[in-house]
Protein backbone atom coordinates (compact mmCIF):
# COMPACT_ATOMS: atom_id res chain seq x y z
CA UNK A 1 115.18 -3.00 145.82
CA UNK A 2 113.74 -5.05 142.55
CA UNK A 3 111.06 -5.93 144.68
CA UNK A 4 109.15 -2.45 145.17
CA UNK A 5 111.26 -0.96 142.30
CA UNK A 6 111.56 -3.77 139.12
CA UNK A 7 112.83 -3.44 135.54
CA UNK A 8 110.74 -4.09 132.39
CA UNK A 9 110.59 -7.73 131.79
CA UNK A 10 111.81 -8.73 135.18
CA UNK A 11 108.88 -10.72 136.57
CA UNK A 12 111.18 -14.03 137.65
CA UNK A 13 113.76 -12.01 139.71
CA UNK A 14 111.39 -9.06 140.79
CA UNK A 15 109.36 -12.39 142.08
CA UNK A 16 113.03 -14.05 143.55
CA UNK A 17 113.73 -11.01 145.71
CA UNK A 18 110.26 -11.13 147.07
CA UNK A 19 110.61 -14.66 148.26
CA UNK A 20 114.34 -13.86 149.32
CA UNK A 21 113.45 -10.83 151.59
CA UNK A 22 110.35 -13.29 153.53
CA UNK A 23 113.01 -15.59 154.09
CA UNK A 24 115.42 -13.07 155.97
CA UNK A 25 112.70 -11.75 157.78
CA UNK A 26 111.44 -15.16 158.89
CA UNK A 27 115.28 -16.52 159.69
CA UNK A 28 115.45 -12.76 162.00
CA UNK A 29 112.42 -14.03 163.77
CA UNK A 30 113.01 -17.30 164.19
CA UNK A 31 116.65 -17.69 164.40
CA UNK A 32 116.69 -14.97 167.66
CA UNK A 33 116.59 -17.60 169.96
CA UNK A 34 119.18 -19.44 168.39
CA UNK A 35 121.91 -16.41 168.33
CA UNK A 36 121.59 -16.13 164.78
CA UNK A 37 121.26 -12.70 162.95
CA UNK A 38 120.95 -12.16 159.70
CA UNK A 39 120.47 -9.44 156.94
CA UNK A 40 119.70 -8.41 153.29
CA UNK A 41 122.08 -6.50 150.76
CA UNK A 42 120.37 -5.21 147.90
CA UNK A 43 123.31 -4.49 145.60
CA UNK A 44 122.25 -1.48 142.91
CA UNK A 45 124.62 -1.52 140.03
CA UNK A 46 128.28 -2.73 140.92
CA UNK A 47 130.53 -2.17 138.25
CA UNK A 48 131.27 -5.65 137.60
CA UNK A 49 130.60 -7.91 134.26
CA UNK A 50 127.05 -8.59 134.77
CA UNK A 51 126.71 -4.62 134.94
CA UNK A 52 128.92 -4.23 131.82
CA UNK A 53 125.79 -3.68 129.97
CA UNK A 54 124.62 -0.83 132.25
CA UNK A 55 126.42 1.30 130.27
CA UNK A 56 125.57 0.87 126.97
CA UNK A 57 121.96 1.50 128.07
CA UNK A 58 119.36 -0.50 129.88
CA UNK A 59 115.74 -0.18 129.24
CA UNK A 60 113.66 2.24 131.96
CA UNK A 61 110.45 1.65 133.31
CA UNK A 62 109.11 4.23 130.82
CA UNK A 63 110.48 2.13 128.09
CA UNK A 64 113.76 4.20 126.80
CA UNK A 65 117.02 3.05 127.12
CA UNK A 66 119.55 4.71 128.97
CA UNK A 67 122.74 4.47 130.24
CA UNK A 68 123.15 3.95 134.33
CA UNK A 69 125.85 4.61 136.67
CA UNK A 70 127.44 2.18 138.56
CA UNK A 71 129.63 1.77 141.69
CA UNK A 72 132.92 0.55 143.03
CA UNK A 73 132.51 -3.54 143.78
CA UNK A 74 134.95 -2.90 146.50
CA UNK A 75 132.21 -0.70 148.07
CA UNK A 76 130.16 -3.89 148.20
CA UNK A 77 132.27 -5.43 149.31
CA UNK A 78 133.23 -3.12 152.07
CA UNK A 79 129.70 -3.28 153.07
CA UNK A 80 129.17 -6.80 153.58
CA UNK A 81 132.14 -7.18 155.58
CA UNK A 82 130.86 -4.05 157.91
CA UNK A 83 127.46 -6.00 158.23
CA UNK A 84 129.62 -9.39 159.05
CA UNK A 85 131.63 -7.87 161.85
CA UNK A 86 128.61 -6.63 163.75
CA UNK A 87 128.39 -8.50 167.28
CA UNK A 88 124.85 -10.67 167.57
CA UNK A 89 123.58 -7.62 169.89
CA UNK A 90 123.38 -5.60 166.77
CA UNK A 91 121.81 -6.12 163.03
CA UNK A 92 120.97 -4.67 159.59
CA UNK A 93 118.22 -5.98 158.93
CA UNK A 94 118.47 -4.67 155.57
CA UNK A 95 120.44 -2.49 153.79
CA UNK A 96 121.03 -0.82 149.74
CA UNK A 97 124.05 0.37 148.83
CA UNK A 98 123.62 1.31 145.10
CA UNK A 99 125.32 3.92 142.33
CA UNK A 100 124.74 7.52 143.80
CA UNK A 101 123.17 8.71 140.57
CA UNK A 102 120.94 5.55 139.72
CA UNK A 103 117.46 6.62 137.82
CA UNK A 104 115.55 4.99 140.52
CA UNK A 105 116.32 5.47 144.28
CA UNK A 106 115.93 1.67 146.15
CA UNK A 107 116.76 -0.15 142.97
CA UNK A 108 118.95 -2.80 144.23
């Protein structure tokens, strides 16, 4: 997840997911007694256009560039649709699905 595992020069969305993972863990708590569940994806490298890039090289944390895998979108998208048909007795909290071989393990 960006959050414990950021880019270089990702202080905005490293800061985003932050704020995005205290709101689904505030909406879990508080929306219990209203039936509603809900969970986190943190998507690591789906092959898609904004991952084009990946690549061609991305810098690392050590400040190299480097090619990184990526994944299926379809696995993604499998994913969410697993977490969606869950009944509200059950929940994933939250979840990674990322590119097997990804330099960092977590980065989603």
């Amino acid at each position: 997840m960006a959050a414990r595992s950021p880019r270089p020069d990702s202080i905005a969305y490293t800061a985003t997911k932050h704020a995005v993972t205290g709101l689904t863990k505030s909406l879990a708590l508080e929306g219990r007694r209203h039936q509603v569940a809900c969970g986190q994806i943190d998507i690591g490298n789906a092959a898609t256009e904004m991952t084009g890039r990946m690549a061609a090289g991305i810098v690392q944390a050590d400040g190299r560039t480097a090619a990184e895998p990526t994944m299926d979108v379809r696995d993604v998208a499998r994913t969410v649709v697993h977490m969606a048909s869950l009944p509200l007795e059950a929940n994933i909290p939250f979840l990674t699905v990322m590119a097997t071989a990804m330099p960092l393990l977590g980065r989603g």
